[in-house]
PDB file of N, CA and C in Angstrom:
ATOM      1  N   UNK A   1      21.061  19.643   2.543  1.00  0.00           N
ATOM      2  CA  UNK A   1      20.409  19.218   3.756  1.00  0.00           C
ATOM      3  C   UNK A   1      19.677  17.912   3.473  1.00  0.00           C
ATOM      4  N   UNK A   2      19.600  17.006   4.617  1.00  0.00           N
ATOM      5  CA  UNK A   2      19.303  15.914   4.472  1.00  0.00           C
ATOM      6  C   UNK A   2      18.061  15.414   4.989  1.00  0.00           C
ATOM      7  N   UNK A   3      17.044  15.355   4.870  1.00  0.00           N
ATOM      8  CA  UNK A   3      15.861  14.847   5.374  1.00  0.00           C
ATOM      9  C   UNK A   3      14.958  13.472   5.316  1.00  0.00           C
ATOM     10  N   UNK A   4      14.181  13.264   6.050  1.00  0.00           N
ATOM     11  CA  UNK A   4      13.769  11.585   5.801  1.00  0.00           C
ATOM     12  C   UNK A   4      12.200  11.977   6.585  1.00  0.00           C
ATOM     13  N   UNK A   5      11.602  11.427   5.444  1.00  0.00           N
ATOM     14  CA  UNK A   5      10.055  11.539   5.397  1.00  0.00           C
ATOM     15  C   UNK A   5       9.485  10.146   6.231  1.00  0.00           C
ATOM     16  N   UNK A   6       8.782   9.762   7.243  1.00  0.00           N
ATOM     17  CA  UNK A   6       8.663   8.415   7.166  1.00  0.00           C
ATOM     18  C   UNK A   6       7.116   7.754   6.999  1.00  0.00           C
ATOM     19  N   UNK A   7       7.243   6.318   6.739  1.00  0.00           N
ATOM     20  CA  UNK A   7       5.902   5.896   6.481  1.00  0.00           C
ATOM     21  C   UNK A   7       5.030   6.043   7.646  1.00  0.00           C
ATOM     22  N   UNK A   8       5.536   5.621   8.721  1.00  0.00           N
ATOM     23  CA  UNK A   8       4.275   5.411   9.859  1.00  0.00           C
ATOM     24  C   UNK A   8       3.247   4.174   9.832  1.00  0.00           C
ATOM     25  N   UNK A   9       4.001   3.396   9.591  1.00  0.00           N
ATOM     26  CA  UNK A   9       2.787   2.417   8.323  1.00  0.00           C
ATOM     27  C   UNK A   9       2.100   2.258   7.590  1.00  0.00           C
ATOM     28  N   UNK A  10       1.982   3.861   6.672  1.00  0.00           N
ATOM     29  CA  UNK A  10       1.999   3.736   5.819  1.00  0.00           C
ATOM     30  C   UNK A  10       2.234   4.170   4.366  1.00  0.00           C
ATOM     31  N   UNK A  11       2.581   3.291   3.781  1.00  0.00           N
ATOM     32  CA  UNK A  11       3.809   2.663   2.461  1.00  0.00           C
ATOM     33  C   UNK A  11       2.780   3.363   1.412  1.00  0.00           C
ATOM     34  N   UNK A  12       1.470   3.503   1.472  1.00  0.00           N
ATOM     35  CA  UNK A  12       0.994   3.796  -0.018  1.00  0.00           C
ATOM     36  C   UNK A  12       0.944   5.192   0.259  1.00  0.00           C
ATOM     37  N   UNK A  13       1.012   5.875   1.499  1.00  0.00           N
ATOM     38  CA  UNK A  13       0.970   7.250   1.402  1.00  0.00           C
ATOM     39  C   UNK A  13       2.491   8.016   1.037  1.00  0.00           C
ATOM     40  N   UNK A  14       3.783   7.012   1.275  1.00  0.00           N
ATOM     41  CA  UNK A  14       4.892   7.742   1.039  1.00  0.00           C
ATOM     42  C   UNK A  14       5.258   7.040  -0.235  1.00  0.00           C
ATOM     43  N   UNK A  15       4.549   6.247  -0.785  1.00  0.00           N
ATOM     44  CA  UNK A  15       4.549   5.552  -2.228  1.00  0.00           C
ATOM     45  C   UNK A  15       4.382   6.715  -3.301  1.00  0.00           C
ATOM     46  N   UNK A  16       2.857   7.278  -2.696  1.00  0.00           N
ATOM     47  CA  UNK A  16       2.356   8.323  -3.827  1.00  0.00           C
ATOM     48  C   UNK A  16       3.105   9.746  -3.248  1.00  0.00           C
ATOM     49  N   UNK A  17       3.639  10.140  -2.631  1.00  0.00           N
ATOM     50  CA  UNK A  17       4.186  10.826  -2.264  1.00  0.00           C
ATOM     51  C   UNK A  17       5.300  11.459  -3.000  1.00  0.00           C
ATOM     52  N   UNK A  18       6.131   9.967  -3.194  1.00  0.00           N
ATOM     53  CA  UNK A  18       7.473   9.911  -3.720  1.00  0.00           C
ATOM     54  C   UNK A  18       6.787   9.955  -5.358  1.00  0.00           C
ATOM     55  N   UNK A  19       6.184   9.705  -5.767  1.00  0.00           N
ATOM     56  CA  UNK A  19       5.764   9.871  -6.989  1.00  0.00           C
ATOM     57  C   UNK A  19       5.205  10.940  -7.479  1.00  0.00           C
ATOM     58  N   UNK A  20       4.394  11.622  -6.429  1.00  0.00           N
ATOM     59  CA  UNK A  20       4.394  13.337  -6.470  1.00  0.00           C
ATOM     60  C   UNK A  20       5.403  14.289  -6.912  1.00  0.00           C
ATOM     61  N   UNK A  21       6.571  13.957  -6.301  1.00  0.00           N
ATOM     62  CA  UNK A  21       7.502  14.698  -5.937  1.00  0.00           C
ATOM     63  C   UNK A  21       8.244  14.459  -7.768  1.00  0.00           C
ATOM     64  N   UNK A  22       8.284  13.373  -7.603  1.00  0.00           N
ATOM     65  CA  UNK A  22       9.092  12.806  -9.048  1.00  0.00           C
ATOM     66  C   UNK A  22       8.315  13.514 -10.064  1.00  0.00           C
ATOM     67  N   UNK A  23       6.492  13.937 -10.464  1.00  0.00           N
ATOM     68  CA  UNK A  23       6.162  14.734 -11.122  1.00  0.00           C
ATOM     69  C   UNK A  23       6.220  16.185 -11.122  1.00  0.00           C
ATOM     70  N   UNK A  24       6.077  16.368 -10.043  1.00  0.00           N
ATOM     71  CA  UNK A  24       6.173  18.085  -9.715  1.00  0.00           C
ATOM     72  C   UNK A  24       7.137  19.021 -10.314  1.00  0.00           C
ATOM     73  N   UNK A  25       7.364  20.084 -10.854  1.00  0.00           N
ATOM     74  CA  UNK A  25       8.508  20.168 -11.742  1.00  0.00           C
ATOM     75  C   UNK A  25       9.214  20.945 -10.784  1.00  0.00           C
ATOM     76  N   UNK A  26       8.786  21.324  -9.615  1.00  0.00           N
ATOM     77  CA  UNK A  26       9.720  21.644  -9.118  1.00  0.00           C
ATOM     78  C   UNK A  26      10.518  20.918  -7.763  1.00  0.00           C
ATOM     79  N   UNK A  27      10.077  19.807  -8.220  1.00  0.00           N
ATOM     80  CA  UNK A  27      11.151  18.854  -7.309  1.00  0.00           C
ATOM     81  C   UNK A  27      11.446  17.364  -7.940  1.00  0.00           C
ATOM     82  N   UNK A  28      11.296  17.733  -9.216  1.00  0.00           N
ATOM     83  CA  UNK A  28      11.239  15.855 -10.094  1.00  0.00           C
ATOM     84  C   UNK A  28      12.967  16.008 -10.365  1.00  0.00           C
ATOM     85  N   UNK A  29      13.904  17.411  -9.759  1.00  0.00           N
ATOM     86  CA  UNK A  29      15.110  17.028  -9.786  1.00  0.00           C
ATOM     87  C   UNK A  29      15.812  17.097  -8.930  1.00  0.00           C
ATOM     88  N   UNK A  30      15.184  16.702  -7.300  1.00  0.00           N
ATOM     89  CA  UNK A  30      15.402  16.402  -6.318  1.00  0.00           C
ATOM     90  C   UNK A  30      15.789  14.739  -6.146  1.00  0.00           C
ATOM     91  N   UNK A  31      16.607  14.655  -5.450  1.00  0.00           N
ATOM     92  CA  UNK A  31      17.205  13.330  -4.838  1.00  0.00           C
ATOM     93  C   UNK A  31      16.519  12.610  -3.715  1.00  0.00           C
ATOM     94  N   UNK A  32      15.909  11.730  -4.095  1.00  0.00           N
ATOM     95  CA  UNK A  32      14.549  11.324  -3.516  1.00  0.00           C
ATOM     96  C   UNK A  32      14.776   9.753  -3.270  1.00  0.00           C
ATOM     97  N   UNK A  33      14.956   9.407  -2.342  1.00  0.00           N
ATOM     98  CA  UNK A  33      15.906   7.629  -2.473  1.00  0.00           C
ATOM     99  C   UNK A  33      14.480   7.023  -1.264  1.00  0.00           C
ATOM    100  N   UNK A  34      14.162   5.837  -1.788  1.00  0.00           N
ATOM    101  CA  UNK A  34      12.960   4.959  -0.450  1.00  0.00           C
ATOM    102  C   UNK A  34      13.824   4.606   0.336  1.00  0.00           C
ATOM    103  N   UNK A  35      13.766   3.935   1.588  1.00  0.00           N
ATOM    104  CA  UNK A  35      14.359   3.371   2.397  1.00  0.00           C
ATOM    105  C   UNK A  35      13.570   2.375   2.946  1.00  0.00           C
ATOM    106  N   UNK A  36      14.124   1.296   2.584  1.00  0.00           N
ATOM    107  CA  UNK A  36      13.299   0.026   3.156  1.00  0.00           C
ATOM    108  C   UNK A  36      13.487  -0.829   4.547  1.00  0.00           C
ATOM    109  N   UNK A  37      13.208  -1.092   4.948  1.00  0.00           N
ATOM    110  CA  UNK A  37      13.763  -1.740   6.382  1.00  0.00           C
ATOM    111  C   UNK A  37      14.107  -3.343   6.256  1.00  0.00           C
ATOM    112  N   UNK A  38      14.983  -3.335   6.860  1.00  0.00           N
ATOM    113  CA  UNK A  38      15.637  -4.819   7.476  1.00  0.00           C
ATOM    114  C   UNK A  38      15.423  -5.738   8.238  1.00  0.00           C
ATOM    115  N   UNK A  39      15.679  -7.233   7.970  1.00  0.00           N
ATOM    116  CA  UNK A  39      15.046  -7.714   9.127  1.00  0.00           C
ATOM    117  C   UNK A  39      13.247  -8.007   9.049  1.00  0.00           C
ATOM    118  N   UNK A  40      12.716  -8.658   9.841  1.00  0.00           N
ATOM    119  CA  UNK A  40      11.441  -8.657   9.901  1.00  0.00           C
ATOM    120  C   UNK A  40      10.626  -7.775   8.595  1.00  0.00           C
ATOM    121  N   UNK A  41      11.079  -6.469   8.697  1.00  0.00           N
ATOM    122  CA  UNK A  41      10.002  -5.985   7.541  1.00  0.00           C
ATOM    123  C   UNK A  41      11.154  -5.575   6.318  1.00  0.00           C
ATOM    124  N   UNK A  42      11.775  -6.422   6.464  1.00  0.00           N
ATOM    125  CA  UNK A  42      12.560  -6.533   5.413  1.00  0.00           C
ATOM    126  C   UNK A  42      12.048  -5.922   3.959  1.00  0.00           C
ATOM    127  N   UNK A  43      11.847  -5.242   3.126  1.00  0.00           N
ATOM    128  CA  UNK A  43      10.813  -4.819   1.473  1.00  0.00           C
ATOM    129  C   UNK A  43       9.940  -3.696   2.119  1.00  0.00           C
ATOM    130  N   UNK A  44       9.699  -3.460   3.459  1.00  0.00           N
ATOM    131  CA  UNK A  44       8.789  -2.091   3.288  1.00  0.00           C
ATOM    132  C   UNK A  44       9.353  -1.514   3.093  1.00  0.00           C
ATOM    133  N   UNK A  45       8.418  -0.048   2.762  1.00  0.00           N
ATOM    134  CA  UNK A  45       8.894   1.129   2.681  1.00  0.00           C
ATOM    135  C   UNK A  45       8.655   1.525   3.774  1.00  0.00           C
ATOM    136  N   UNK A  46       9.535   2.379   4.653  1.00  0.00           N
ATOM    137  CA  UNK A  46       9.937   2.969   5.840  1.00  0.00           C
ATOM    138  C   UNK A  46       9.656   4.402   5.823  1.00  0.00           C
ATOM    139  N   UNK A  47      10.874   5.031   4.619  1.00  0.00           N
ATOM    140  CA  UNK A  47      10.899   6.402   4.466  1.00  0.00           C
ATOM    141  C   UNK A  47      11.449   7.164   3.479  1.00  0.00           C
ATOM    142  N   UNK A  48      11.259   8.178   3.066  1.00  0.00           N
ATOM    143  CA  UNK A  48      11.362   8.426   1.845  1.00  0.00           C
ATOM    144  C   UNK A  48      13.390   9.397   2.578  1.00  0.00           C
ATOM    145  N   UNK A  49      14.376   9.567   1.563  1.00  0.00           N
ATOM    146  CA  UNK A  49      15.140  10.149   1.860  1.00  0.00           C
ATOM    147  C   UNK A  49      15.345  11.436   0.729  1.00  0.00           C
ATOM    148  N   UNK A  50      15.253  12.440   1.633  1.00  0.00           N
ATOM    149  CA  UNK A  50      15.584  13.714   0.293  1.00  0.00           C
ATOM    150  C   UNK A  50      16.210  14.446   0.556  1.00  0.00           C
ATOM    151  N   UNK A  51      17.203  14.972  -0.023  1.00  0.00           N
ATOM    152  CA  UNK A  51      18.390  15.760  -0.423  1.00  0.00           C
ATOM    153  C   UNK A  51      17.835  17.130  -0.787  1.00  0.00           C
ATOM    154  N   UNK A  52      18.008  18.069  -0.212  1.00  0.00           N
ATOM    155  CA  UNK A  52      17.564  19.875  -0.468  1.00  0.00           C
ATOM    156  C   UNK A  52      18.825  20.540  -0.444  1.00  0.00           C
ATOM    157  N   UNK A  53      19.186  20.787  -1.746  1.00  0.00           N
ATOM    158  CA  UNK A  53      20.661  21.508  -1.999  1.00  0.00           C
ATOM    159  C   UNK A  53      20.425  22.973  -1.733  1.00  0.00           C
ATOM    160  N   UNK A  54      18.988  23.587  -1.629  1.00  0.00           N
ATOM    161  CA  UNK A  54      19.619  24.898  -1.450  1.00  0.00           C
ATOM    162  C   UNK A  54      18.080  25.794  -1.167  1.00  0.00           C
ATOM    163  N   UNK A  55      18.289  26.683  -1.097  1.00  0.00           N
ATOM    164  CA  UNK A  55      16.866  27.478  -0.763  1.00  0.00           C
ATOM    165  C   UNK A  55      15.645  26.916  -1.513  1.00  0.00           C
ATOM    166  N   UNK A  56      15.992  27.261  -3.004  1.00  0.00           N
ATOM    167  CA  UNK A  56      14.951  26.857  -3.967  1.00  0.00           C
ATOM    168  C   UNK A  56      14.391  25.485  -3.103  1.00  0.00           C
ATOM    169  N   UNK A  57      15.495  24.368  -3.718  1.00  0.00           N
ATOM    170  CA  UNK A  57      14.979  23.196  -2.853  1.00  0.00           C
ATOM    171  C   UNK A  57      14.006  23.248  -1.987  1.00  0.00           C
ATOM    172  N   UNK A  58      14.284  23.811  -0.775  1.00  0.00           N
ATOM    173  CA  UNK A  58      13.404  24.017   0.088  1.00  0.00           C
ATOM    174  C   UNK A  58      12.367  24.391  -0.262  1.00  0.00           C
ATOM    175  N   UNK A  59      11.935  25.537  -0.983  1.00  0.00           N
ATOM    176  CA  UNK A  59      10.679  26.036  -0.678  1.00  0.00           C
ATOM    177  C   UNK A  59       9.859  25.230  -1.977  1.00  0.00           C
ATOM    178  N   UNK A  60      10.539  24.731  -2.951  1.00  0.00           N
ATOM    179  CA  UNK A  60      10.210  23.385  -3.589  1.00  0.00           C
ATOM    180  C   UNK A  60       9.182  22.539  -3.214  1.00  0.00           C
ATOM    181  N   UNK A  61      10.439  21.933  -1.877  1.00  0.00           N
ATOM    182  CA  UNK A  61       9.950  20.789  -1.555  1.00  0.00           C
ATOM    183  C   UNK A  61       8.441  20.611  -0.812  1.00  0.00           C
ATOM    184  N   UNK A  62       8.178  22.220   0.124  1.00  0.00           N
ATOM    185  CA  UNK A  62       7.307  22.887   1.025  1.00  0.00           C
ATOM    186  C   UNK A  62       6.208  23.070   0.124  1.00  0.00           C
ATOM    187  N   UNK A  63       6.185  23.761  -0.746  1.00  0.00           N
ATOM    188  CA  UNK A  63       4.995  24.080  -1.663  1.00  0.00           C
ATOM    189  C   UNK A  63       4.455  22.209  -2.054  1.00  0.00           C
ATOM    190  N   UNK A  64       5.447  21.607  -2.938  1.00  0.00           N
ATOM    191  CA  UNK A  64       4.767  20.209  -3.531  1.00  0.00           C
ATOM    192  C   UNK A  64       4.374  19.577  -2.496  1.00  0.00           C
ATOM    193  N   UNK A  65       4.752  19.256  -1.153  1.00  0.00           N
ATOM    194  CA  UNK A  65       4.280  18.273   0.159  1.00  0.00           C
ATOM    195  C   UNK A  65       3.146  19.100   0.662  1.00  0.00           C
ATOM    196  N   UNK A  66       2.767  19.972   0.609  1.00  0.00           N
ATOM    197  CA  UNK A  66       1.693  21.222   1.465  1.00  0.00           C
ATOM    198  C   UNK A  66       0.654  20.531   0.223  1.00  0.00           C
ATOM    199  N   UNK A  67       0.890  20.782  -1.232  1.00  0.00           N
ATOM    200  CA  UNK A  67       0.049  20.987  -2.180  1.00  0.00           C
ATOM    201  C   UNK A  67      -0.449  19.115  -2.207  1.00  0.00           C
ATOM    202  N   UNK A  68       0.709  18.199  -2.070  1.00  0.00           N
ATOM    203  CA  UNK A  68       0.429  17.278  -2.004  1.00  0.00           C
ATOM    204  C   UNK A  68      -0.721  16.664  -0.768  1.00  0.00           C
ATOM    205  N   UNK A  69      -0.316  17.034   0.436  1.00  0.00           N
ATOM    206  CA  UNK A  69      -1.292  16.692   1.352  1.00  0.00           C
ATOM    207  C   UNK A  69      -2.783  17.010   1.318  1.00  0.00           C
ATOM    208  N   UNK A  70      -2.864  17.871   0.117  1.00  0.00           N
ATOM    209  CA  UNK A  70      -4.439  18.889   0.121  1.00  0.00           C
ATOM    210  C   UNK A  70      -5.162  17.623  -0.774  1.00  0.00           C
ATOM    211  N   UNK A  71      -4.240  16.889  -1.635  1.00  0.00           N
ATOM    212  CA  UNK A  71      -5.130  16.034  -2.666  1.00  0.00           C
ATOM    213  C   UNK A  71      -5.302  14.806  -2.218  1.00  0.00           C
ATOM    214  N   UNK A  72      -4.972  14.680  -0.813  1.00  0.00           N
ATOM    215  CA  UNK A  72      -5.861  13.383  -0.109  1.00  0.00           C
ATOM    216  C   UNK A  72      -6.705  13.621   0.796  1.00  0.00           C
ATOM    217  N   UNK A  73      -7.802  12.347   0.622  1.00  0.00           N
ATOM    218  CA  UNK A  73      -8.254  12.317   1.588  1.00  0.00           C
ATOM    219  C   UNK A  73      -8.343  12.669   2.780  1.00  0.00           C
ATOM    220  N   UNK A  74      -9.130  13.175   3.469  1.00  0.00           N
ATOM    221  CA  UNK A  74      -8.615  13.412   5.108  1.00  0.00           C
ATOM    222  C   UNK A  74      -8.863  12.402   5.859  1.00  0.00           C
ATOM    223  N   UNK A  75      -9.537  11.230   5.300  1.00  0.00           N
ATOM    224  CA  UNK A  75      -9.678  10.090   5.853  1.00  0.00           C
ATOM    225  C   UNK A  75      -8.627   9.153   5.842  1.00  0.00           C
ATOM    226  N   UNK A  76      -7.423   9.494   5.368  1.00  0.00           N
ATOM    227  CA  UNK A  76      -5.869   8.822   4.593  1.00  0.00           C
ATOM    228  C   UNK A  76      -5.237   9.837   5.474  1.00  0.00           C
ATOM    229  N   UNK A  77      -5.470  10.892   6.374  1.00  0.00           N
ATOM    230  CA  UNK A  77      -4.402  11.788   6.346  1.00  0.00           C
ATOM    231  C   UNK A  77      -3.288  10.890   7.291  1.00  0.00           C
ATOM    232  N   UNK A  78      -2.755   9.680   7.533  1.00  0.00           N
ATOM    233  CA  UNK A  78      -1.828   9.246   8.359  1.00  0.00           C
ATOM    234  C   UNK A  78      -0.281   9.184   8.052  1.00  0.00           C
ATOM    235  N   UNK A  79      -0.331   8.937   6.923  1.00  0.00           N
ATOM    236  CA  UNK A  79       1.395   8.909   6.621  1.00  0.00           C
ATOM    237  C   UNK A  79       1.837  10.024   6.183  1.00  0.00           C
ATOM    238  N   UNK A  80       3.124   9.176   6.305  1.00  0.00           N
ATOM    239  CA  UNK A  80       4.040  10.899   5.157  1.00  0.00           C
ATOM    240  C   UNK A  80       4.065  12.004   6.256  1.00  0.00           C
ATOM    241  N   UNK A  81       3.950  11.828   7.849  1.00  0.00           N
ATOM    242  CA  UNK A  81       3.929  13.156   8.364  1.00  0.00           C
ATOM    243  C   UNK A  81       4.780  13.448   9.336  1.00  0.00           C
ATOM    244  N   UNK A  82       5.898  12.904   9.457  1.00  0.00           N
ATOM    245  CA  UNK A  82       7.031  12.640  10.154  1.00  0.00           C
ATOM    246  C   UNK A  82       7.936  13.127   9.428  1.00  0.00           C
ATOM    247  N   UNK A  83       8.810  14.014  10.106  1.00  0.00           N
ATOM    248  CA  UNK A  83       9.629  14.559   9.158  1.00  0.00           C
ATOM    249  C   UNK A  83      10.709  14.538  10.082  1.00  0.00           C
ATOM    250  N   UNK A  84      12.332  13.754   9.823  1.00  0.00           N
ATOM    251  CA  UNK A  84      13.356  13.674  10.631  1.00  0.00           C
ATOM    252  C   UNK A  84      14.231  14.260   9.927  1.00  0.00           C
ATOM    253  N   UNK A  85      15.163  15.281  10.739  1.00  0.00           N
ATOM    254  CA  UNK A  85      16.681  15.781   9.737  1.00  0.00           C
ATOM    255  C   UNK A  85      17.331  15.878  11.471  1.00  0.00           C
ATOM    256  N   UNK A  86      18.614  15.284  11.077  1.00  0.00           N
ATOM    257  CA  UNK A  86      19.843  14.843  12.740  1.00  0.00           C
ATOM    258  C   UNK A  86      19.025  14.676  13.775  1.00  0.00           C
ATOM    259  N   UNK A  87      18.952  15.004  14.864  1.00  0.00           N
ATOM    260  CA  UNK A  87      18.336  14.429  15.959  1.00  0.00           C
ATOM    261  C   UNK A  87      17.081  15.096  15.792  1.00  0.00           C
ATOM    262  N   UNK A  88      16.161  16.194  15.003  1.00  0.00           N
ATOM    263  CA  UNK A  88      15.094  16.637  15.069  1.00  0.00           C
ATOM    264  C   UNK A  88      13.936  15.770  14.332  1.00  0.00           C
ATOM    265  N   UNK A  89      12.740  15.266  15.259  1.00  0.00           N
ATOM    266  CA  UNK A  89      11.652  14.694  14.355  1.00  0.00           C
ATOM    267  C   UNK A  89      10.484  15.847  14.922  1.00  0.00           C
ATOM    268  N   UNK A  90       9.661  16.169  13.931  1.00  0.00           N
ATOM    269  CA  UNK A  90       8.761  17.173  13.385  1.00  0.00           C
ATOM    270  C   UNK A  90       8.102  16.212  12.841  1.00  0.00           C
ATOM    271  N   UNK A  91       6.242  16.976  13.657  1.00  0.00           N
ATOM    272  CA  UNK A  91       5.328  16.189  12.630  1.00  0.00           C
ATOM    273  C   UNK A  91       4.783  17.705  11.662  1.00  0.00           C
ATOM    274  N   UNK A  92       4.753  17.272  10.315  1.00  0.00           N
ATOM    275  CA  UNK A  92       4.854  18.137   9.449  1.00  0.00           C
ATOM    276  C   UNK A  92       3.493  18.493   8.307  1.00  0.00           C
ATOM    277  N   UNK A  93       2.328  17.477   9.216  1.00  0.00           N
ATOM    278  CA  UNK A  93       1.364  17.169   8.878  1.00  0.00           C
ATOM    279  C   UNK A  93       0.111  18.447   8.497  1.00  0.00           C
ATOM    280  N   UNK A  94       0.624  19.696   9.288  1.00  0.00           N
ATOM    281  CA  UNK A  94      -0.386  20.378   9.343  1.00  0.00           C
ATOM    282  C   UNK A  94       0.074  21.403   9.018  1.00  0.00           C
ATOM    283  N   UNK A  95       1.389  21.868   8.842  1.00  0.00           N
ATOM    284  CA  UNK A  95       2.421  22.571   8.561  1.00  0.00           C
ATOM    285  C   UNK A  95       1.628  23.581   6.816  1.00  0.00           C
ATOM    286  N   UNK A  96       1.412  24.589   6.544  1.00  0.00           N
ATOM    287  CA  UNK A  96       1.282  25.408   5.601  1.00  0.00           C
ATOM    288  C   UNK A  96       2.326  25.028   4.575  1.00  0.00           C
ATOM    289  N   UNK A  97       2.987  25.256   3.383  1.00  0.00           N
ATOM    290  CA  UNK A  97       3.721  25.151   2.657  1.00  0.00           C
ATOM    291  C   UNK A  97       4.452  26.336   3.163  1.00  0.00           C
ATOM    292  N   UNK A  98       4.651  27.098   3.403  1.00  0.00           N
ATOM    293  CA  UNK A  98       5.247  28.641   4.400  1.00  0.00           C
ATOM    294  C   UNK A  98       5.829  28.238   5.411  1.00  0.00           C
ATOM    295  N   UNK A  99       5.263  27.613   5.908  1.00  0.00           N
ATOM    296  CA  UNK A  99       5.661  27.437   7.407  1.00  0.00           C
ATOM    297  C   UNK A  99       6.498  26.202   7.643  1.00  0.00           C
ATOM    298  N   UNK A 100       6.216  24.805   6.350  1.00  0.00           N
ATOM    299  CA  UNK A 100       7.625  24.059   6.276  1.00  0.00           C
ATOM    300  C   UNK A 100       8.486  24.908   5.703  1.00  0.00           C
ATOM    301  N   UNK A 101       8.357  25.212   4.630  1.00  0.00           N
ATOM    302  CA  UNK A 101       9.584  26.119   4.180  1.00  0.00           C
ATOM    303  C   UNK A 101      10.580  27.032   5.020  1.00  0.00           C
ATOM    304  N   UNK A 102       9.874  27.627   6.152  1.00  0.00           N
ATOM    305  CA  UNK A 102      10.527  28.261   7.587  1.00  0.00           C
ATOM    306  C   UNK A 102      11.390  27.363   8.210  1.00  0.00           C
ATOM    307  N   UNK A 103      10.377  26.031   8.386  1.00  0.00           N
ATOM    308  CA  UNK A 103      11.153  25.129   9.231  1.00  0.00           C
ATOM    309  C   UNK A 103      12.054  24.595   8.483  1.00  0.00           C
ATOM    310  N   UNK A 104      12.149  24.107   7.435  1.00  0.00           N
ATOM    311  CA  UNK A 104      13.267  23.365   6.865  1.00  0.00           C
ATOM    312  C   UNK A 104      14.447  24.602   6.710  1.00  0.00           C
ATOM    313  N   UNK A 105      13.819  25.982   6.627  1.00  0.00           N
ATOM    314  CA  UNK A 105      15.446  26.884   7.190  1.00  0.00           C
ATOM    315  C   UNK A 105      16.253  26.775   7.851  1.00  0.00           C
ATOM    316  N   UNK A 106      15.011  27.306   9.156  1.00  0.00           N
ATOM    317  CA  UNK A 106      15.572  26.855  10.190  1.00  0.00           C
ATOM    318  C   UNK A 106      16.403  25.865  10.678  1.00  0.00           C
ATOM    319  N   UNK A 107      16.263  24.019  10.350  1.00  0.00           N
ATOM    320  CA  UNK A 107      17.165  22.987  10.610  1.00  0.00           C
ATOM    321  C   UNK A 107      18.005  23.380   9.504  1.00  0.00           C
ATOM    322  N   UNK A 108      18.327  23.978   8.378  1.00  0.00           N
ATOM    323  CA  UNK A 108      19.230  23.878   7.135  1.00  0.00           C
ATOM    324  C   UNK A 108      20.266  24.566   8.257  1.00  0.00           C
ATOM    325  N   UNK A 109      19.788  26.035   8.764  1.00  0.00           N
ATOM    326  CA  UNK A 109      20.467  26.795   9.340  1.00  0.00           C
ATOM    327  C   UNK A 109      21.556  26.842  10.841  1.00  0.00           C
ATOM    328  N   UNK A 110      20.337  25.633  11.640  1.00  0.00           N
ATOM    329  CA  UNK A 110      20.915  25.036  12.736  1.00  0.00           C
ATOM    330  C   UNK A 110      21.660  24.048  11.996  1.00  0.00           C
ATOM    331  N   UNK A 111      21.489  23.398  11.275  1.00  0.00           N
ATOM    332  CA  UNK A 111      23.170  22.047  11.332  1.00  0.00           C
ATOM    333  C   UNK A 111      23.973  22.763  10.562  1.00  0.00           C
ATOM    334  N   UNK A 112      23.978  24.017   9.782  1.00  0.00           N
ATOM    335  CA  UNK A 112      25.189  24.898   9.643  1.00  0.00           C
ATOM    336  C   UNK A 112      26.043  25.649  10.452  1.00  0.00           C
ATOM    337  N   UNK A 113      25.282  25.630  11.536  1.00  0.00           N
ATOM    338  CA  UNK A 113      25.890  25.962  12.573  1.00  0.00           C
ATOM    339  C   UNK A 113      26.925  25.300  13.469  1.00  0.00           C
ATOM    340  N   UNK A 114      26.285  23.816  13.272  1.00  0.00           N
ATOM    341  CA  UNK A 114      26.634  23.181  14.387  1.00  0.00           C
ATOM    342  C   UNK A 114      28.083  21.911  13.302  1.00  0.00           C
ATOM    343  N   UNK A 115      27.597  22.604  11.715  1.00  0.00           N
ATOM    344  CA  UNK A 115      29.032  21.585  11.350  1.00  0.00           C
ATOM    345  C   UNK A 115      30.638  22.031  11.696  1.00  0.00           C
ATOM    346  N   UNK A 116      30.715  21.218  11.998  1.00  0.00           N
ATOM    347  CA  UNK A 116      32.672  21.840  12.414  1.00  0.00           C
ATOM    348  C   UNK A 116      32.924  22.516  11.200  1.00  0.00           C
ATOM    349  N   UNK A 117      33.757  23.576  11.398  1.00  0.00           N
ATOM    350  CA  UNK A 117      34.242  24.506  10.296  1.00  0.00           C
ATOM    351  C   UNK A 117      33.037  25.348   9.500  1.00  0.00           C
ATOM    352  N   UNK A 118      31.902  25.493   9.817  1.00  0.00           N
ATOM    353  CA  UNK A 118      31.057  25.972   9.249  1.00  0.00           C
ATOM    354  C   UNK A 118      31.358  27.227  10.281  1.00  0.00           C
ATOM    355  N   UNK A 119      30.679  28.629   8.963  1.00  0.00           N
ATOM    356  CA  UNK A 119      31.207  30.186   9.946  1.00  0.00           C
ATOM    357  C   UNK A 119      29.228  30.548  10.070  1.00  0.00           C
TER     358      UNK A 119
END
């Protein structure tokens, strides 16, 4: 499953984010790619892209982003809280580590549904 974290403007919250993730041991072997934008903001960072091969993944990724959001500021809480997979955007900001983990089922489960040839 394919997901994309985005900045919101801002780059240092999905900076340290992505660097979270890269320490955490249970997602430093997750597929974690920046995405920069074109054009005008040509070099930002936009959004983080991550790859969740499978349950673990998921509840991985849910625990380190839940655990991650607790060690900032609440005066920083702006980025990093957009969460897009196919046409669904979710703000994921307030979300329990439980309760992304539900949701990222849930979309794993709906675009299995909806891929051609999927039973």
């Amino acid at each position: 499953m394919h997901i994309q974290v985005l900045a919101e403007g801002d780059e240092q919250a999905l900076t340290d984010l992505g660097s979270w993730l890269g320490r955490d041991p249970g997602t430093a072997g997750l597929a974690v790619e920046p995405v920069t934008g074109d054009g005008p903001t040509m070099g930002v960072l936009e959004a983080l892209d991550v790859l969740l091969g499978n349950a673990t993944n998921i509840a991985n990724f849910a625990v380190a982003y839940a655990t991650w959001r607790t060690t900032r500021p609440s005066s920083t809480a702006g980025g990093a809280r957009t969460l897009v997979h196919g046409g669904s955007t979710i703000d994921i900001g307030h979300l329990s580590a439980g309760e992304l983990a539900e949701l990222l089922r849930r979309l794993n489960d709906d675009g299995d549904r909806t891929t051609p040839g999927a039973s």
